[in-house]
Protein backbone atom coordinates (compact mmCIF):
# COMPACT_ATOMS: atom_id res chain seq x y z
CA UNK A 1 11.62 -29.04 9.54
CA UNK A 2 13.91 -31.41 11.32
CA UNK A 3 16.17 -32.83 8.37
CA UNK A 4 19.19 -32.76 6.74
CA UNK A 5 19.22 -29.29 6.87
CA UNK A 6 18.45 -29.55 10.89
CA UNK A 7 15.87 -27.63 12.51
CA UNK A 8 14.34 -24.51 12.39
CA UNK A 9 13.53 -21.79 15.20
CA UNK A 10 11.45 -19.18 14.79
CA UNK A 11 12.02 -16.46 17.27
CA UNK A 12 8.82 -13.88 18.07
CA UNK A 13 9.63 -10.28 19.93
CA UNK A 14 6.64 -8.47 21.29
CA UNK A 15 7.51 -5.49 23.57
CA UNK A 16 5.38 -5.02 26.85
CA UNK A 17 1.41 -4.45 25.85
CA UNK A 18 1.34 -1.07 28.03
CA UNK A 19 3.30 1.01 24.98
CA UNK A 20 2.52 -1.50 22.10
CA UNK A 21 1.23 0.28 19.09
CA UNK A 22 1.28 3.88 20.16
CA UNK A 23 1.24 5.17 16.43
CA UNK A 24 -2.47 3.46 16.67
CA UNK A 25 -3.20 5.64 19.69
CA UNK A 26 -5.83 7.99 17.55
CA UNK A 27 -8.13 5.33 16.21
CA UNK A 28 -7.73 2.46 19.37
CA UNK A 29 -7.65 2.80 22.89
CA UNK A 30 -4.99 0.77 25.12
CA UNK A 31 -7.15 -2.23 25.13
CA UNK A 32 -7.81 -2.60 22.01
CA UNK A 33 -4.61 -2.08 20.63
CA UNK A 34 -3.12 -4.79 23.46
CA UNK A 35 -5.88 -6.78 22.34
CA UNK A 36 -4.62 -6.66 18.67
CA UNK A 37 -1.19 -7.05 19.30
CA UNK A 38 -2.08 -10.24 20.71
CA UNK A 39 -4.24 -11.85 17.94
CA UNK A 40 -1.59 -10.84 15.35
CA UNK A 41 0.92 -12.53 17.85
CA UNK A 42 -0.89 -15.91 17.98
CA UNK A 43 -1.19 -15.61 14.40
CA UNK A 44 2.44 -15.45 12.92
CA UNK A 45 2.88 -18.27 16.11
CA UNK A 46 0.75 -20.34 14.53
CA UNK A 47 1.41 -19.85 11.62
CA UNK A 48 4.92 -20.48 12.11
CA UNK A 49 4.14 -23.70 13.64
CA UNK A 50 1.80 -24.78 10.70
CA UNK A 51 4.48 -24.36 7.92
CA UNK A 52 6.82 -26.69 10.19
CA UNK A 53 9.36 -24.36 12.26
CA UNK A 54 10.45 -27.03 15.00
CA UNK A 55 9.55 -25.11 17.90
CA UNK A 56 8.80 -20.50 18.15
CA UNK A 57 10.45 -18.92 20.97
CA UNK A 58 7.99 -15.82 21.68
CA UNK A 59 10.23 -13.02 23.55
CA UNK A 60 8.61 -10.47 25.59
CA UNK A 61 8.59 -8.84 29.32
CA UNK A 62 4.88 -8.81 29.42
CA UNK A 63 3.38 -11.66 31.86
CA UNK A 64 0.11 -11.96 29.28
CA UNK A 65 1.86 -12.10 26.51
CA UNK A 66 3.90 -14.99 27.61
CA UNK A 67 0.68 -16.59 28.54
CA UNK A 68 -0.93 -16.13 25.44
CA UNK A 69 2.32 -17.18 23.78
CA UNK A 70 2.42 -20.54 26.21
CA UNK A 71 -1.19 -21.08 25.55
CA UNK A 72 -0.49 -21.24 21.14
CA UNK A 73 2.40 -23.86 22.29
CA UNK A 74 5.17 -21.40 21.84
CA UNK A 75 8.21 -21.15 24.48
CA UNK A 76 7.80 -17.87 26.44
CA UNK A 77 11.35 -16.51 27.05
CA UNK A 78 10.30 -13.71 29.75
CA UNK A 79 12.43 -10.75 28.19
CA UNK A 80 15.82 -9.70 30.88
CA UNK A 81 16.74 -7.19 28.10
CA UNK A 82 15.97 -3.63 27.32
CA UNK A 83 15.23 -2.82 23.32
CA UNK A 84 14.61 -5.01 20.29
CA UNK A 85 17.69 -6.31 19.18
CA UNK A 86 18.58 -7.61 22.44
CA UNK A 87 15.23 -9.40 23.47
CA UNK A 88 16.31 -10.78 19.93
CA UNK A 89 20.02 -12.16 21.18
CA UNK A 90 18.12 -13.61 24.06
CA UNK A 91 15.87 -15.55 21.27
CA UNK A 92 19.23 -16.42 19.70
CA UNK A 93 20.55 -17.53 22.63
CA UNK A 94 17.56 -19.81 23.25
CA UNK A 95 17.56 -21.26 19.50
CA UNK A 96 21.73 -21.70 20.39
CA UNK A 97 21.20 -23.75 23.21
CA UNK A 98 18.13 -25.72 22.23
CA UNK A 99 20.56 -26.97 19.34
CA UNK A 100 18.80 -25.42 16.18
CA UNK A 101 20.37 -25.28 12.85
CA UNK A 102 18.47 -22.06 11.53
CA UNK A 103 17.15 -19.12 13.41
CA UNK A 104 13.64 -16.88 11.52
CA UNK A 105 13.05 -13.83 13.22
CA UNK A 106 9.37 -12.87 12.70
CA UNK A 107 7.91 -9.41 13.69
CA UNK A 108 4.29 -10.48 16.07
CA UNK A 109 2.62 -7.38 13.44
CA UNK A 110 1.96 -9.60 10.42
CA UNK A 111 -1.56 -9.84 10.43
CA UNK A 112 -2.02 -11.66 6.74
CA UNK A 113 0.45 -14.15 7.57
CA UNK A 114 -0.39 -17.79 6.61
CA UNK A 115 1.91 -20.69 6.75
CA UNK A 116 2.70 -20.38 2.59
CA UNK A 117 4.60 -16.98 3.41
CA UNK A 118 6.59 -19.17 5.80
CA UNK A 119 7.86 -21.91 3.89
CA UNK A 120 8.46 -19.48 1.24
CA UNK A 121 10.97 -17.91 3.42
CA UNK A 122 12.50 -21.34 4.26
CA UNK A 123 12.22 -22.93 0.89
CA UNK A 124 14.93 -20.00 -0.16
CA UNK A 125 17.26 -21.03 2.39
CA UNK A 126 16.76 -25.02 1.12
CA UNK A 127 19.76 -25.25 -0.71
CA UNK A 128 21.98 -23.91 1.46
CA UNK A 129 21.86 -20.40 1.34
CA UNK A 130 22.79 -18.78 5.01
CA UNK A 131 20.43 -15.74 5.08
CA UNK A 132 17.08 -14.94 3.73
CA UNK A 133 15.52 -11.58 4.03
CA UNK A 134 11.70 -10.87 3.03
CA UNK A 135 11.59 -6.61 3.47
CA UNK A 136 8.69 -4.67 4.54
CA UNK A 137 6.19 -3.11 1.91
CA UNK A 138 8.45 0.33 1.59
CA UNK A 139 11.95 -1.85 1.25
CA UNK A 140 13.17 0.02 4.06
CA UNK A 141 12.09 -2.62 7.06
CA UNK A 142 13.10 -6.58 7.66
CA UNK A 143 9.69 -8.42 8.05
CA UNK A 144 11.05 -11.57 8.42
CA UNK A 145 15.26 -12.90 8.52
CA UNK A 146 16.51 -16.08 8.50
CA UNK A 147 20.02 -17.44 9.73
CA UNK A 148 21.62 -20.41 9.04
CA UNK A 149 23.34 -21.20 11.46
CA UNK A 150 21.59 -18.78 13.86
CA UNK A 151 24.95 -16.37 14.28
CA UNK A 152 25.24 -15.93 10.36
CA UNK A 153 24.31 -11.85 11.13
CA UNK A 154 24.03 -9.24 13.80
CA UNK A 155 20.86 -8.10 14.75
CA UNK A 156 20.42 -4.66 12.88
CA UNK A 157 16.35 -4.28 13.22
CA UNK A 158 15.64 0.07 13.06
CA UNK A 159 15.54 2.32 10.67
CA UNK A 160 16.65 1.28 6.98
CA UNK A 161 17.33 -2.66 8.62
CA UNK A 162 16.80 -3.93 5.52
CA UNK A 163 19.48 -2.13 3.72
CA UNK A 164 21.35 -2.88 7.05
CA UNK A 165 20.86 -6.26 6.90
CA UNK A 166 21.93 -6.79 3.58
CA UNK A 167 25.03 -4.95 3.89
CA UNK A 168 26.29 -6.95 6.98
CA UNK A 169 26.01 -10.20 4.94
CA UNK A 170 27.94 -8.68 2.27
CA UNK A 171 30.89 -7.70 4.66
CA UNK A 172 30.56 -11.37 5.47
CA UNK A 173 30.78 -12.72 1.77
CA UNK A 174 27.29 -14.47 3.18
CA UNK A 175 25.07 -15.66 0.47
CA UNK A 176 21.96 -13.86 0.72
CA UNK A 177 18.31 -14.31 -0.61
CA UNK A 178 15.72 -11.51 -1.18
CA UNK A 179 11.62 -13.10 -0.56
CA UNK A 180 9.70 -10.78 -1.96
CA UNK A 181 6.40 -11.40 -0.16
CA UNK A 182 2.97 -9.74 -0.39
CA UNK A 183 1.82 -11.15 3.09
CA UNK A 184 5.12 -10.82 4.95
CA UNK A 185 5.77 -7.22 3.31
CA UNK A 186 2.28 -6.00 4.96
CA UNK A 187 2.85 -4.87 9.18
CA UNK A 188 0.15 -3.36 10.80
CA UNK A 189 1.49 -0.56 12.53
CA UNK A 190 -0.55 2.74 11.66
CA UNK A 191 -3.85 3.94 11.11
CA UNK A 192 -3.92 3.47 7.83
CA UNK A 193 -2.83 -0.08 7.86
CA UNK A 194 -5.57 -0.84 10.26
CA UNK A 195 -7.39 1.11 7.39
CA UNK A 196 -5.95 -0.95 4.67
CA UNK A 197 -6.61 -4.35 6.69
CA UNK A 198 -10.27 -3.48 7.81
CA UNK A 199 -11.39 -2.62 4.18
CA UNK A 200 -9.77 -5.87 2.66
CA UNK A 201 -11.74 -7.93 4.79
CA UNK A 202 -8.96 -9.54 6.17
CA UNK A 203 -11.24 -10.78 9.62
CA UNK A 204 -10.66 -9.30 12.71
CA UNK A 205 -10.56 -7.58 14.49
């Protein structure tokens, strides 16, 4: 994405595989649900990749899951932090220093993904507009947030972040675009998600 408009940086959090997922503790065991975690990882990685983000920064204090992220040609940024928003500050710091224009924070739970969803989310930000927000399914989560430049917001992911995030760019007088998204909206994070996923055929797993 390299152009007048610089480049892009996509910035992946995924928190260590031992307590990912715990709300799908009834229907998967630990292995299963590390095992998921990490195909839905690869996939928004390359996915993000696909739709032209210049490089994804994958953040994360699991060992395999900066593997996995190193083997799908993402950076693995081994996680010094404790807590969401601050592995994400250590992806901004990364995008910062690499020189990026524009940092897109995607969640690693987006299992319908595809590289459309993506450029959706940066064709909204094409003419200049410094932060894009696609919310989650219930408009109360951010399932995906783009900066331009990559300090245009504080990171306010938890409860109501979408509401969060929109009022933080309006105490900044930051131009802000809503993405409505059906793909990007849809984060696999209960049992009935993996319900709603399994019986749409969406693949695996």
């Amino acid at each position: 994405m390299t152009g007048a408009g610089g480049s892009v940086y996509a910035v992946v959090p995924v928190k260590d595989l031992r307590g990912t997922k715990s709300r799908l503790a009834p229907v998967l065991d630990p292995a299963a649900r590390a095992g998921l975690t990490l195909y839905m990882m690869g996939r928004v990685v390359s996915r993000a990749l696909e739709a032209g983000v210049d490089a994804v920064g994958v953040v994360s204090p699991d060992p395999i899951v900066l593997d996995e992220a190193l083997k799908r040609e993402a950076t693995p940024l081994a996680q010094k932090s404790r807590g969401l928003n601050p592995a994400l500050e250590e992806g901004r710091t990364w995008a910062a220093q690499s020189g990026a224009a524009a940092l897109l924070v995607l969640p690693a739970d987006l299992p319908l993904i595809e590289a459309k969803d993506v450029r959706a989310v940066l064709a909204e930000a094409a003419d200049g507009a410094p932060v894009v927000i696609s919310p989650d399914g219930a408009r109360s989560g951010t399932n995906a947030l783009l900066l331009r430049p990559p300090d245009a917001l504080p990171f306010l992911f938890g409860p109501d972040s979408f509401e969060a995030h929109l009022r933080a760019a309006r105490e900044r007088d930051a131009e802000t675009r809503v993405c409505e998204n059906g793909h990007l909206s849809f984060d696999l994070d209960t049992a009935g998600d993996l319900a709603k996923y399994r019986g749409e055929g969406a693949g695996r797993p």
